[in-house]
C-alpha atoms as a PDB file:
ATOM      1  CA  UNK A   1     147.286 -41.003 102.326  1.00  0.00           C
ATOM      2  CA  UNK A   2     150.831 -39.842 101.626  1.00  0.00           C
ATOM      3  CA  UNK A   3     151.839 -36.371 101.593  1.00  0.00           C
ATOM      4  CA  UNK A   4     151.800 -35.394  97.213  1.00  0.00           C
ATOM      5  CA  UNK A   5     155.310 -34.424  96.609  1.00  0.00           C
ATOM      6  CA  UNK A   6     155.366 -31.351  93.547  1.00  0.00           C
ATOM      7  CA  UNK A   7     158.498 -30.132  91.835  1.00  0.00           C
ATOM      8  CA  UNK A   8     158.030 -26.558  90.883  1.00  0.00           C
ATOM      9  CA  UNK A   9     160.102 -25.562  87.501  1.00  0.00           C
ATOM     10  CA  UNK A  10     159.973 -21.815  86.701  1.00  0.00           C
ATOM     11  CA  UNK A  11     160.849 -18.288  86.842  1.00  0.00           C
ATOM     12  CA  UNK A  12     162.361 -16.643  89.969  1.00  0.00           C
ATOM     13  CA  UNK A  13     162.496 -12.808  90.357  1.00  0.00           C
ATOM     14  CA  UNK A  14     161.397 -10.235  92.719  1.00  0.00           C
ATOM     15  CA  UNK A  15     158.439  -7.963  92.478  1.00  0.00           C
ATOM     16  CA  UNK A  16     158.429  -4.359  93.114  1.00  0.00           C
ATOM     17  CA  UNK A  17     154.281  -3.240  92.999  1.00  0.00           C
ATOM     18  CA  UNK A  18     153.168   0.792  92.842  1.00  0.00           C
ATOM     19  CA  UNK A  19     149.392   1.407  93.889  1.00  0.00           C
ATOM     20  CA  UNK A  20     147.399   4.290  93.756  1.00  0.00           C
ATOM     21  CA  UNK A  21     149.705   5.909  90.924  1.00  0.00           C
ATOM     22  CA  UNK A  22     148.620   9.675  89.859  1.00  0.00           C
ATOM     23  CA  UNK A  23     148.189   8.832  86.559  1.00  0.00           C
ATOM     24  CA  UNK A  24     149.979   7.173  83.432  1.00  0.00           C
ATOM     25  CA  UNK A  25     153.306   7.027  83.369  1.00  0.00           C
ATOM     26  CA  UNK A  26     154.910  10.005  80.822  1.00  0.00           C
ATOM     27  CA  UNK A  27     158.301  10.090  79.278  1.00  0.00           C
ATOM     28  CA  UNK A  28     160.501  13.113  80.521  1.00  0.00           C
ATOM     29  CA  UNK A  29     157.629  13.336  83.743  1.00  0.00           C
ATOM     30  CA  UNK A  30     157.753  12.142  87.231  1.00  0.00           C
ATOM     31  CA  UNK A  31     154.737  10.611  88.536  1.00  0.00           C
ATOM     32  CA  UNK A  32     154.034   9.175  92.023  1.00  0.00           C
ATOM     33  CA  UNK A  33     152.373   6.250  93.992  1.00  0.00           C
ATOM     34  CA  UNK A  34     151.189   6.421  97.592  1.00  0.00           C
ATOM     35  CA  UNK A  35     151.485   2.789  97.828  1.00  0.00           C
ATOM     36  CA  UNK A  36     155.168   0.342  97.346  1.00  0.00           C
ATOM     37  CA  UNK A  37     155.336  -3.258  98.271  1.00  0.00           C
ATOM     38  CA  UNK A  38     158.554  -5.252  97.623  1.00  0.00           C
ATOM     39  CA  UNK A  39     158.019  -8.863  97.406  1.00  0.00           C
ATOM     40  CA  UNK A  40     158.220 -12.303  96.416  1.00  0.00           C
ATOM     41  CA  UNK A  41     157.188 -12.060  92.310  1.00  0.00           C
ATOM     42  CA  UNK A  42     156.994 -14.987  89.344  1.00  0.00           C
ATOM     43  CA  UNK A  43     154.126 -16.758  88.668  1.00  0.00           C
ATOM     44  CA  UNK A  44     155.904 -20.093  90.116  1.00  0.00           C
ATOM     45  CA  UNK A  45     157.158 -18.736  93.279  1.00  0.00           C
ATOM     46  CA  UNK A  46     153.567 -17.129  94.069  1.00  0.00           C
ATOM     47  CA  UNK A  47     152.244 -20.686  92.939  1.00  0.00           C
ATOM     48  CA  UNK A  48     154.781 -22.842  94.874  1.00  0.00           C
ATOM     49  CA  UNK A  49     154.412 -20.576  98.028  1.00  0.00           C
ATOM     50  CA  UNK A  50     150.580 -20.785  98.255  1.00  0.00           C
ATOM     51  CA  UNK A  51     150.266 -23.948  97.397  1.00  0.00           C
ATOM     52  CA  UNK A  52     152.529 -25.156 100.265  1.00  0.00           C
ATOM     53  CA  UNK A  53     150.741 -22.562 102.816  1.00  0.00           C
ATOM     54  CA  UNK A  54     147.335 -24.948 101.365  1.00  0.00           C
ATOM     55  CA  UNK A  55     149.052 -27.709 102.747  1.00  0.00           C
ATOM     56  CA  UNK A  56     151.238 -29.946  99.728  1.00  0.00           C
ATOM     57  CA  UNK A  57     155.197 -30.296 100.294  1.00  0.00           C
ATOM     58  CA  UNK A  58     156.580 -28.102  97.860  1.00  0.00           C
ATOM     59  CA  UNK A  59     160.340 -27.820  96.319  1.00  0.00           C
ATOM     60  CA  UNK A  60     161.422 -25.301  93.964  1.00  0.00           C
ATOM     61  CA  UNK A  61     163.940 -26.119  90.895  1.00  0.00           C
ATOM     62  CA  UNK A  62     164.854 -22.592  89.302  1.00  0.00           C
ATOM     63  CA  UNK A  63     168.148 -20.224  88.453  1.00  0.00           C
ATOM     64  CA  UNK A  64     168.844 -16.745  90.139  1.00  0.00           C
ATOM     65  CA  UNK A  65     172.202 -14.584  90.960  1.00  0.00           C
ATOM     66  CA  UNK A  66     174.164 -13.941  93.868  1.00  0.00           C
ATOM     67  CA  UNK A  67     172.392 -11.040  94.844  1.00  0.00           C
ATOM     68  CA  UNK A  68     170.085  -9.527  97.317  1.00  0.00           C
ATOM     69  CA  UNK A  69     167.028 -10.260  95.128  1.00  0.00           C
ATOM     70  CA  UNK A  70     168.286 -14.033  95.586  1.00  0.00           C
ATOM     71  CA  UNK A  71     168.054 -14.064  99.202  1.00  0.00           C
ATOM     72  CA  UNK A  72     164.932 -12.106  99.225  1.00  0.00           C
ATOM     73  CA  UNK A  73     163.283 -14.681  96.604  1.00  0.00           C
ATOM     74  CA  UNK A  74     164.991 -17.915  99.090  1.00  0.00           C
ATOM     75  CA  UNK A  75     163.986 -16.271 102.556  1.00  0.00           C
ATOM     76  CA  UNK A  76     160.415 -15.608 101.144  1.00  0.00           C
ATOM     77  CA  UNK A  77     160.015 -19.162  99.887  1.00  0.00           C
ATOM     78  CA  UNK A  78     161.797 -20.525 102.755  1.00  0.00           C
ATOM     79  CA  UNK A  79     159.215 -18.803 105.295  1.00  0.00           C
ATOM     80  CA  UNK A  80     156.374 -20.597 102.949  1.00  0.00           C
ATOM     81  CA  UNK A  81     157.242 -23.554 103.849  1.00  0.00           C
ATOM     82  CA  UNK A  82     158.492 -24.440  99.832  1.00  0.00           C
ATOM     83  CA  UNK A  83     162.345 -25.930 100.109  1.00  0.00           C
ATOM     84  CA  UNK A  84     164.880 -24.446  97.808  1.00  0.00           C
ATOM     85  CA  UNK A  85     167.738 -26.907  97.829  1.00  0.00           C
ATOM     86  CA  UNK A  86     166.968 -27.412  94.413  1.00  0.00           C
ATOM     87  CA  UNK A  87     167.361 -23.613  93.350  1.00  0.00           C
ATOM     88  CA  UNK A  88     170.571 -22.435  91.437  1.00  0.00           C
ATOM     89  CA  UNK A  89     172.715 -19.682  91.940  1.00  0.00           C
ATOM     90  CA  UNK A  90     174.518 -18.401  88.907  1.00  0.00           C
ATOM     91  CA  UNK A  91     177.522 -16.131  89.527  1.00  0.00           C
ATOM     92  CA  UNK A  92     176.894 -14.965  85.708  1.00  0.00           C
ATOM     93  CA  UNK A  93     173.755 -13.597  85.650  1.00  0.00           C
ATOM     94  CA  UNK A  94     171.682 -11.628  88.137  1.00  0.00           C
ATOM     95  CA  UNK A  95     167.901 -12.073  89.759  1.00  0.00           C
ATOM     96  CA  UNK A  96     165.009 -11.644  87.617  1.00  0.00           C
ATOM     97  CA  UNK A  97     162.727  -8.568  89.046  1.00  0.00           C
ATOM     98  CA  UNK A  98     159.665  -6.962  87.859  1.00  0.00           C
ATOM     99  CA  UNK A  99     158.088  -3.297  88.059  1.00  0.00           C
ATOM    100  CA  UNK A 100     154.068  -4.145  88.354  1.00  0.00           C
ATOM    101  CA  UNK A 101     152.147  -0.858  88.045  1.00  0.00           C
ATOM    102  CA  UNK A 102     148.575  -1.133  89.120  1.00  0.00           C
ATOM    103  CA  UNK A 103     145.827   0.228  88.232  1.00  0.00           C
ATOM    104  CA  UNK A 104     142.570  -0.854  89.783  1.00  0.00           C
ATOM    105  CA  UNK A 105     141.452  -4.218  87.818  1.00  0.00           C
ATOM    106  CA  UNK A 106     144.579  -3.760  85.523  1.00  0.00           C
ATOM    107  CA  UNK A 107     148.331  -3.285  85.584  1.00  0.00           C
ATOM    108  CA  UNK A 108     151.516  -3.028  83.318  1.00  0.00           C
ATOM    109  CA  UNK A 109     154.515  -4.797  83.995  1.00  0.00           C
ATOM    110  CA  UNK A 110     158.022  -4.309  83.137  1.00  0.00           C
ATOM    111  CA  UNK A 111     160.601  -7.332  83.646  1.00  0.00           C
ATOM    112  CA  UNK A 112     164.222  -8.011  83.529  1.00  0.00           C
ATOM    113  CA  UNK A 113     164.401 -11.700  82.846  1.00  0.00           C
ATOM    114  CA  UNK A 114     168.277 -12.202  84.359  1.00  0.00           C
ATOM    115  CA  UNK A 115     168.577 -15.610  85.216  1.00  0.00           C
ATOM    116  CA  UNK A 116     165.434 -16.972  85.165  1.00  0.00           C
ATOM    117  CA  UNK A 117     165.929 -17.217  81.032  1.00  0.00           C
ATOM    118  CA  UNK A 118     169.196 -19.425  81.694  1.00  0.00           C
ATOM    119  CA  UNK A 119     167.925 -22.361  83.654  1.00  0.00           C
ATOM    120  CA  UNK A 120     168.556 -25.690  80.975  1.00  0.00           C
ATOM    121  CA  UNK A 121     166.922 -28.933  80.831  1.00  0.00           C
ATOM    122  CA  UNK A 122     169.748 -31.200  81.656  1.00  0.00           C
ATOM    123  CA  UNK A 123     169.579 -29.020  85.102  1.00  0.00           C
ATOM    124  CA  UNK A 124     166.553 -31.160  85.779  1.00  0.00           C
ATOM    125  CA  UNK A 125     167.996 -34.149  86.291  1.00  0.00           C
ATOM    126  CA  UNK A 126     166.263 -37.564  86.379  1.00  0.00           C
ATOM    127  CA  UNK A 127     167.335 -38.114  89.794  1.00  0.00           C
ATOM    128  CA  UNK A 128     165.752 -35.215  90.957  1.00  0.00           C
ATOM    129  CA  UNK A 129     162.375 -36.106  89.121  1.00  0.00           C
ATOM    130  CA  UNK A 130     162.237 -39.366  90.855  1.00  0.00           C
ATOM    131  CA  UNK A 131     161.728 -38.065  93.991  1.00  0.00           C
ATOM    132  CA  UNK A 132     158.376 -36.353  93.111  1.00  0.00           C
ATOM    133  CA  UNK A 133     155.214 -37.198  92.724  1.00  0.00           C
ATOM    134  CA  UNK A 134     153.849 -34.153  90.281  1.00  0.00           C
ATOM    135  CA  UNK A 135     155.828 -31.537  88.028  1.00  0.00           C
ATOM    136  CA  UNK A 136     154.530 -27.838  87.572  1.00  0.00           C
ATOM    137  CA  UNK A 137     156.150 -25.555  85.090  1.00  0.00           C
ATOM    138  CA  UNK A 138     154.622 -22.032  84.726  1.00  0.00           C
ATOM    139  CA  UNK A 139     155.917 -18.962  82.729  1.00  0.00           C
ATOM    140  CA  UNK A 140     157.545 -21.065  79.887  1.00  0.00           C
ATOM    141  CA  UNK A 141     157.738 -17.965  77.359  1.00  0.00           C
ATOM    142  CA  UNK A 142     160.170 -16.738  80.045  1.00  0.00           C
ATOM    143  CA  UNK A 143     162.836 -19.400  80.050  1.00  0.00           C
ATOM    144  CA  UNK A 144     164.160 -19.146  77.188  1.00  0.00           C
ATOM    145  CA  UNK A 145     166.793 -21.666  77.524  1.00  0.00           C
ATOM    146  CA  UNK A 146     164.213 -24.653  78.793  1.00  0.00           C
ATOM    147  CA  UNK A 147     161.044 -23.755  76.201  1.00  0.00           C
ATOM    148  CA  UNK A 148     163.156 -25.739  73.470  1.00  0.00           C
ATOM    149  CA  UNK A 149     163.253 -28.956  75.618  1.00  0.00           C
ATOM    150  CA  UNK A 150     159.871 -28.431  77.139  1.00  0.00           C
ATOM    151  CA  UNK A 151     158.414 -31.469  75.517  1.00  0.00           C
ATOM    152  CA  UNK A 152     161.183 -34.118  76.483  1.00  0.00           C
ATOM    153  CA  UNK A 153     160.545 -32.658  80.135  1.00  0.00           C
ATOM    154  CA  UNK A 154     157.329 -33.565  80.446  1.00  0.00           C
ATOM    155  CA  UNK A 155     157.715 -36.680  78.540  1.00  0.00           C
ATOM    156  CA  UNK A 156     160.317 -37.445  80.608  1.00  0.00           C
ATOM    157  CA  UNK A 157     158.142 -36.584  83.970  1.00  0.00           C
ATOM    158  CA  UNK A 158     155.919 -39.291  82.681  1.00  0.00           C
ATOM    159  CA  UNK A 159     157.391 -41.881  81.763  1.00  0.00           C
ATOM    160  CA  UNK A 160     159.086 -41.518  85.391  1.00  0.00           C
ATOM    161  CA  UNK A 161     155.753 -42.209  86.663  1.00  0.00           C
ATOM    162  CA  UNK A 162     154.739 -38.147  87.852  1.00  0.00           C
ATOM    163  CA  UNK A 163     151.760 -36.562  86.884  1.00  0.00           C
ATOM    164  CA  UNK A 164     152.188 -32.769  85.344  1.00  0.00           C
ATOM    165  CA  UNK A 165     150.519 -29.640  85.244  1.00  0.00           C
ATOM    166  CA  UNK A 166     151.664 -26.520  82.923  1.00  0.00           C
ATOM    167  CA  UNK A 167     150.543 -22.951  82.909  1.00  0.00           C
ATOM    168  CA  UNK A 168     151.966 -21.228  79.650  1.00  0.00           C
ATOM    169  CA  UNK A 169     151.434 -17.648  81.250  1.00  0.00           C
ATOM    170  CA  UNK A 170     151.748 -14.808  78.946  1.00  0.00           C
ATOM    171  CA  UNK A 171     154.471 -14.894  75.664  1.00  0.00           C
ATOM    172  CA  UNK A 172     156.155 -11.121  76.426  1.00  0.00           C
ATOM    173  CA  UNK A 173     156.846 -11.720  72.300  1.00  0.00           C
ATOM    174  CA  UNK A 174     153.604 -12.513  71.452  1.00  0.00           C
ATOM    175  CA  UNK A 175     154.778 -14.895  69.017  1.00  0.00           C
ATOM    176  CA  UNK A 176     153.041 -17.910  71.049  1.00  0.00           C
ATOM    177  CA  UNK A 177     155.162 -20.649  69.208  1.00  0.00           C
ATOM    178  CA  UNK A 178     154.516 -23.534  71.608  1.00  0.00           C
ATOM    179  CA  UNK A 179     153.841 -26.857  69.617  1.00  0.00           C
ATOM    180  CA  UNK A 180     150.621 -28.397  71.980  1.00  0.00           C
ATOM    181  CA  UNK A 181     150.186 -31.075  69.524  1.00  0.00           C
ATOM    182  CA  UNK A 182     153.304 -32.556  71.268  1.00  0.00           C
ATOM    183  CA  UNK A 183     153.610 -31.276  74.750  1.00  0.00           C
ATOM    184  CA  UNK A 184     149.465 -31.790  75.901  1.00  0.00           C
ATOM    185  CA  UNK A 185     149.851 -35.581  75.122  1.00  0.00           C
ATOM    186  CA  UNK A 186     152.470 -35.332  78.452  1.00  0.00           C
ATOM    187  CA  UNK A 187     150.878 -32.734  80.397  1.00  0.00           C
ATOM    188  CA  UNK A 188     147.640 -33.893  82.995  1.00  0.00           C
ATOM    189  CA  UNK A 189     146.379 -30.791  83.527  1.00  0.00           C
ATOM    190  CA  UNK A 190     146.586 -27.374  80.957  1.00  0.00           C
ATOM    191  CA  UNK A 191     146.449 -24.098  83.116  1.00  0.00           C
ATOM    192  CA  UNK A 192     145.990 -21.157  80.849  1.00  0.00           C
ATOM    193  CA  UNK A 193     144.058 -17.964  81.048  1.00  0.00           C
ATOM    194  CA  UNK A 194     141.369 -17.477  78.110  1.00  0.00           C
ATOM    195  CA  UNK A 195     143.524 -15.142  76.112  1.00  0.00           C
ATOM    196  CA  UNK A 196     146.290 -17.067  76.301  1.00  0.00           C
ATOM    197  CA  UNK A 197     144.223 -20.339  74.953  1.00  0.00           C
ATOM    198  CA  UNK A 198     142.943 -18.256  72.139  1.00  0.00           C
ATOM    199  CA  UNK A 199     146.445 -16.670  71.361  1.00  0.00           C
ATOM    200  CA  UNK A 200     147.916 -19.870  71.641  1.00  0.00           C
ATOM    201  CA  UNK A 201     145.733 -21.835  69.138  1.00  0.00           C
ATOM    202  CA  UNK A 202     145.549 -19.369  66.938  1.00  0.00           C
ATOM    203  CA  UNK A 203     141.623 -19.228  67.647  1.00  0.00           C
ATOM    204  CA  UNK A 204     138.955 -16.923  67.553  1.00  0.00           C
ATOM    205  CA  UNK A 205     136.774 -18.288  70.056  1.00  0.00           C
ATOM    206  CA  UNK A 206     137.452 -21.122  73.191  1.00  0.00           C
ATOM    207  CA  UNK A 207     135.293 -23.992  71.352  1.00  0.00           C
ATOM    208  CA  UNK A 208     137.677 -23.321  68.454  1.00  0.00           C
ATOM    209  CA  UNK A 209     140.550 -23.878  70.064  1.00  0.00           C
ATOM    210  CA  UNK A 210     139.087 -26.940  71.723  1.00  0.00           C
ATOM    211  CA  UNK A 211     138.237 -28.186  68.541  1.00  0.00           C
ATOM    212  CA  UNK A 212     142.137 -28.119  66.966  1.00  0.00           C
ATOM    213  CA  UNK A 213     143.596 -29.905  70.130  1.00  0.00           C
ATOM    214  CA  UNK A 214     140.792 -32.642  69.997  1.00  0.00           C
ATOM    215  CA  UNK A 215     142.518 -36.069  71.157  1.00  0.00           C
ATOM    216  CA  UNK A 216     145.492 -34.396  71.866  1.00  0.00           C
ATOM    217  CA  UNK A 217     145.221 -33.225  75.737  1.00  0.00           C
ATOM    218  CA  UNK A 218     144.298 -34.706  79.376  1.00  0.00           C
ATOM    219  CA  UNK A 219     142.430 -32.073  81.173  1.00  0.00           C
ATOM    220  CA  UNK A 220     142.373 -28.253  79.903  1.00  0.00           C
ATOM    221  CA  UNK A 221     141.502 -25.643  82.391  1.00  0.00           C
ATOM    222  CA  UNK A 222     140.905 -21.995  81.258  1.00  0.00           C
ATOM    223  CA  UNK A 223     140.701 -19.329  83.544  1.00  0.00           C
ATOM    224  CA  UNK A 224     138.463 -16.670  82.793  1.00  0.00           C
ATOM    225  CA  UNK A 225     138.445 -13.961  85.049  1.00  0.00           C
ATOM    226  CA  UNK A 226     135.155 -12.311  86.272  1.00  0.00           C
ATOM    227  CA  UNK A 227     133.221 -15.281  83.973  1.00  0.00           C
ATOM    228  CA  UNK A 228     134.679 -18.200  86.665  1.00  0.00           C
ATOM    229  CA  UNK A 229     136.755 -20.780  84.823  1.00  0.00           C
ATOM    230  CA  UNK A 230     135.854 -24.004  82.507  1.00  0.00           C
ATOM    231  CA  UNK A 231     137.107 -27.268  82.058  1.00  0.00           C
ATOM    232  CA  UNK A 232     137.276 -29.501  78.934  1.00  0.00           C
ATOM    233  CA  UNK A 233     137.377 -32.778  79.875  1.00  0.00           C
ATOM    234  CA  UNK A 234     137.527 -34.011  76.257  1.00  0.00           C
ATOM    235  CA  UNK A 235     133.983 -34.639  76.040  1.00  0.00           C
ATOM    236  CA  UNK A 236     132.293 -31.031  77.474  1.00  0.00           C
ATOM    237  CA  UNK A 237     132.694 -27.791  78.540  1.00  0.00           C
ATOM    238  CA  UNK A 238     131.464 -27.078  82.570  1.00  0.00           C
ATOM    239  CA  UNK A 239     132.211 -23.647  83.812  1.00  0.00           C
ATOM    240  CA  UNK A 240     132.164 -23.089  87.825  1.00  0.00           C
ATOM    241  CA  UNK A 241     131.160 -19.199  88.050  1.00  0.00           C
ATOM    242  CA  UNK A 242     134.054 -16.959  90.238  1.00  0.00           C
ATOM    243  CA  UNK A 243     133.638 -15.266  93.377  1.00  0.00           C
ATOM    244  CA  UNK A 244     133.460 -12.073  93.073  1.00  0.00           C
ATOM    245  CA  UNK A 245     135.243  -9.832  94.986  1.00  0.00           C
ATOM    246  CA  UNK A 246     133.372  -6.328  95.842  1.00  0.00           C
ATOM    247  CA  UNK A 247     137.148  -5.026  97.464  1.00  0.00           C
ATOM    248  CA  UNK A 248     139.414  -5.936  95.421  1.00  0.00           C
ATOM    249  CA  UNK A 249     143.118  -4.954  96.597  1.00  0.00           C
ATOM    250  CA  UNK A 250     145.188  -6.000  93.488  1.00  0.00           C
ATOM    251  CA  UNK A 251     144.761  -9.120  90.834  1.00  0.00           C
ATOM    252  CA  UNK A 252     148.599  -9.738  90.856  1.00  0.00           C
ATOM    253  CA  UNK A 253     148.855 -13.897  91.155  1.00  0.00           C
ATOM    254  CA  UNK A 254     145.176 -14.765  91.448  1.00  0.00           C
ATOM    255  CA  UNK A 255     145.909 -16.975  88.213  1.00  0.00           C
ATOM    256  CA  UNK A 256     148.884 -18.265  90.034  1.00  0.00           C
ATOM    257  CA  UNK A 257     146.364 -18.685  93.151  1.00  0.00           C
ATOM    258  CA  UNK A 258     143.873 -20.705  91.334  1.00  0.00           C
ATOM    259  CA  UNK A 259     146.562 -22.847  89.900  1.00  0.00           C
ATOM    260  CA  UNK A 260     147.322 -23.699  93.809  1.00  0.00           C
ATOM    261  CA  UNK A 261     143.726 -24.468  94.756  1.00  0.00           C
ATOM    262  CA  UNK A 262     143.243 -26.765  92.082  1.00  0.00           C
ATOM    263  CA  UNK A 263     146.571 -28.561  92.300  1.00  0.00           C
ATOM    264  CA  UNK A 264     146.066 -28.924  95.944  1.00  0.00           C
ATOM    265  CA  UNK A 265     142.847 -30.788  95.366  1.00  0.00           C
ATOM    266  CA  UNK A 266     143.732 -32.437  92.484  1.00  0.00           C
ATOM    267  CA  UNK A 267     146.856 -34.293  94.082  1.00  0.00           C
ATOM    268  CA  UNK A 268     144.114 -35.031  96.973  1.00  0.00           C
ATOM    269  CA  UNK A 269     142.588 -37.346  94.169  1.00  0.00           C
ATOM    270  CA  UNK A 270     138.955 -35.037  94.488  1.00  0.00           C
ATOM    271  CA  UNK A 271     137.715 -34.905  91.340  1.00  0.00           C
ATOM    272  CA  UNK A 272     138.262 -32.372  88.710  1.00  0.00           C
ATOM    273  CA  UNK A 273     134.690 -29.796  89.189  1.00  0.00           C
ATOM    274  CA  UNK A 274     135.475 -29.757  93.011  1.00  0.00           C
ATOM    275  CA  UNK A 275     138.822 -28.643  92.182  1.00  0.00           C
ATOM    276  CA  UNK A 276     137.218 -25.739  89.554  1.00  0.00           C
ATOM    277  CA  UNK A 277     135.679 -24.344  92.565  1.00  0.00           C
ATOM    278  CA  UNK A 278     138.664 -24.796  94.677  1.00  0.00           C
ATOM    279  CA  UNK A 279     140.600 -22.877  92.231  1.00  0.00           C
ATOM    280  CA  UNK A 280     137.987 -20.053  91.493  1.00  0.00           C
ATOM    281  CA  UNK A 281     137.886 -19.094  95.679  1.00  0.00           C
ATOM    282  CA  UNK A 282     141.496 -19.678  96.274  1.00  0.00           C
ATOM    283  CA  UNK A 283     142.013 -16.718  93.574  1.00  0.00           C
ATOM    284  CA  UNK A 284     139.266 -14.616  95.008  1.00  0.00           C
ATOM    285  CA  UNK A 285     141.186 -14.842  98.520  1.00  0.00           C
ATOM    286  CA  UNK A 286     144.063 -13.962  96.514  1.00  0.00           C
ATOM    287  CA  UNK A 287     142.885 -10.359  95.979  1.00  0.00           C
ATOM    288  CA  UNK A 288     141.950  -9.319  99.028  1.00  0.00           C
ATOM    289  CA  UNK A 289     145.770  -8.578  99.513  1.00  0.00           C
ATOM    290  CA  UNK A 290     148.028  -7.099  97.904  1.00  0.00           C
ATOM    291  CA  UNK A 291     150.576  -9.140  96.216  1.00  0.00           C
ATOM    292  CA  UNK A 292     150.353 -12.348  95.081  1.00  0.00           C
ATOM    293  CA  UNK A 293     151.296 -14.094  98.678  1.00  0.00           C
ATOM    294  CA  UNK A 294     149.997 -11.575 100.574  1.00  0.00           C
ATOM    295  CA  UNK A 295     146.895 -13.545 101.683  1.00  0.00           C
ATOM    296  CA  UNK A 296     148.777 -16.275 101.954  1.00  0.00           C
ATOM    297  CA  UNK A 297     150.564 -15.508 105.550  1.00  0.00           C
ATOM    298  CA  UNK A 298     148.549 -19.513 106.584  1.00  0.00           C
ATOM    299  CA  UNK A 299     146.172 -22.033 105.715  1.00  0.00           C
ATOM    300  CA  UNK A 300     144.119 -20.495 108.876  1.00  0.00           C
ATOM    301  CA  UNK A 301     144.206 -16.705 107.287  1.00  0.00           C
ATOM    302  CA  UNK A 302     143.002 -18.230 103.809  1.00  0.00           C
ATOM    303  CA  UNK A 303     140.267 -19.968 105.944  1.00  0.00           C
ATOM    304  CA  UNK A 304     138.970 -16.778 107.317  1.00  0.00           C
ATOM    305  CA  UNK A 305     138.836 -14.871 104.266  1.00  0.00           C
ATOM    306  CA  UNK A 306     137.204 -17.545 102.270  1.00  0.00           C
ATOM    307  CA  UNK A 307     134.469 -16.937 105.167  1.00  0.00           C
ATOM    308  CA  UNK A 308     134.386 -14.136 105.709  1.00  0.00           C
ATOM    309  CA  UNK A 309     134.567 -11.877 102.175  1.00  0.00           C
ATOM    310  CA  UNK A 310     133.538 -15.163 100.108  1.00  0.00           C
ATOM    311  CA  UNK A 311     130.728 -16.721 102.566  1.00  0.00           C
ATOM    312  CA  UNK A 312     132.465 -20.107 101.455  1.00  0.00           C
ATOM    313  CA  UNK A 313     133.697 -22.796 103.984  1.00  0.00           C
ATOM    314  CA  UNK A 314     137.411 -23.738 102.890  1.00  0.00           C
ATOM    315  CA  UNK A 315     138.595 -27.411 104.041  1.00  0.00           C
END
């Protein structure tokens, strides 16, 4: 079988993560953390990087400055294995980054958007498409620039012959205008969490939602945290339960993690409730470190702590 070429579209910025903060942040107060990582951040980079240390030839197609947080975000991906020829360097606007404040199960986030909301859809040029085999796009409520166009993208990735995945992420608006009635028809595989399904069909409840994007969708996956993750297959609803982690470092990119697992299957041609499970573990590993890559270092380290935290044997 030959190597599944993806095409990662999306958001580029670093992270900068505080753990173990003495309480909630105050206005005109100083509080402080006894933990600081700075890393790789964005929900595509984490997904791009651990999906290539699963195994799949990665390339990454996004916009950042001519900074620091540039070469930090290309050394990182780089040393994952994902190539970044494709990457573009704006001498206008600077790196994304984002402050990630943890606490325990939860977190707040700050993020300056920089660049990553200036990358355009003529930028993803039909001769780059061609050379792939499957398009991802994550964190479309970030790019401001591409959301408009998201719909001739993916049509476009089709009718090119690729197959497509797309996970929304969350809308920092909250205004979760994303027409689905015309972008599922082009998009194989539908990656959001539960809230954002809900938020973004205007639903109360996940068969709801299912119900107002009947005939219009491939595959929907929904994560859903501690309660595992379901798939709608157009006909029923199977959930795969998660694995739970009793240690959990931080949650940061264990959507983004799942997303990998299941792509990396899926472009395997297994079929679609072996790659639920694949998905739920490959987040689980995902918090046993922090960061979103941080468990990521190889395929061999995944291995082992599928095993050994997860009792689950990881091909």
């Amino acid at each position: 079988m030959k190597k599944s070429k993806v095409l990662v579209v999306g958001e580029l910025n670093v992270d900068l993560i505080y753990d173990n903060i003495e309480g909630l942040p105050i206005i005109g107060k100083e509080k402080l953390a006894k933990n600081f990582t700075f890393t790789l951040g964005s929900s595509s980079a984490i997904f791009a990087s651990n999906l290539s240390t699963l195994g799949t030839q990665v390339s990454f197609l996004g916009k950042v400055g001519n900074d620091e947080f540039a070469r930090t975000v290309r050394k990182s991906l780089s040393e994952k294995g994902v190539i970044t020829d494709y990457i573009i360097t704006s001498d206008k606007y600077n790196t994304g980054s984002t402050m990630v404040l943890n606490y325990n199960m939860d977190r707040a986030m700050i993020t300056y958007p920089g660049a990553m909301e200036h990358l355009l859809a003529e930028e993803i040029t039909e001769n780059i498409l061609v050379k792939f085999d499957h398009l991802h796009l994550s964190s479309i409520f970030l790019q401001k620039a591409l959301k408009p166009d998201v719909v001739a993208l993916f049509e476009k990735a089709k009718n090119l012959g690729l197959s497509t995945s797309l996970d929304p992420q969350w809308d920092p608006a909250e205004k979760w205008n994303l027409n689905l009635q015309e972008l599922l028809p082009f998009v194989d595989i539908f990656l959001p969490n539960a809230k954002e399904f809900l938020f973004l069909t205007k639903s109360e409840t996940i068969a709801e939602g299912l119900r107002k994007l009947e005939g219009k969708h491939k595959s929907i996956v929904i994560k859903d945290g501690d309660n595992g993750a379901h798939l709608w297959d157009g006909i029923k609803l199977i959930s795969k339960p998660a694995f739970l982690n009793t240690n959990v470092v931080d949650c940061i990119g264990a959507g983004d993690s799942f997303d990998a697992g299941f792509i990396d299957l899926y472009l395997k041609g297994s079929d679609l409730l072996t790659c639920l499970q694949r998905g739920n573990i490959i987040g689980a590993v995902n918090t046993s470190c922090s960061g979103g890559t941080g468990a990521f270092q190889s395929k061999q380290q995944v291995v082992k702590i599928a095993k050994e935290n997860f009792s689950f044997e990881l091909t």
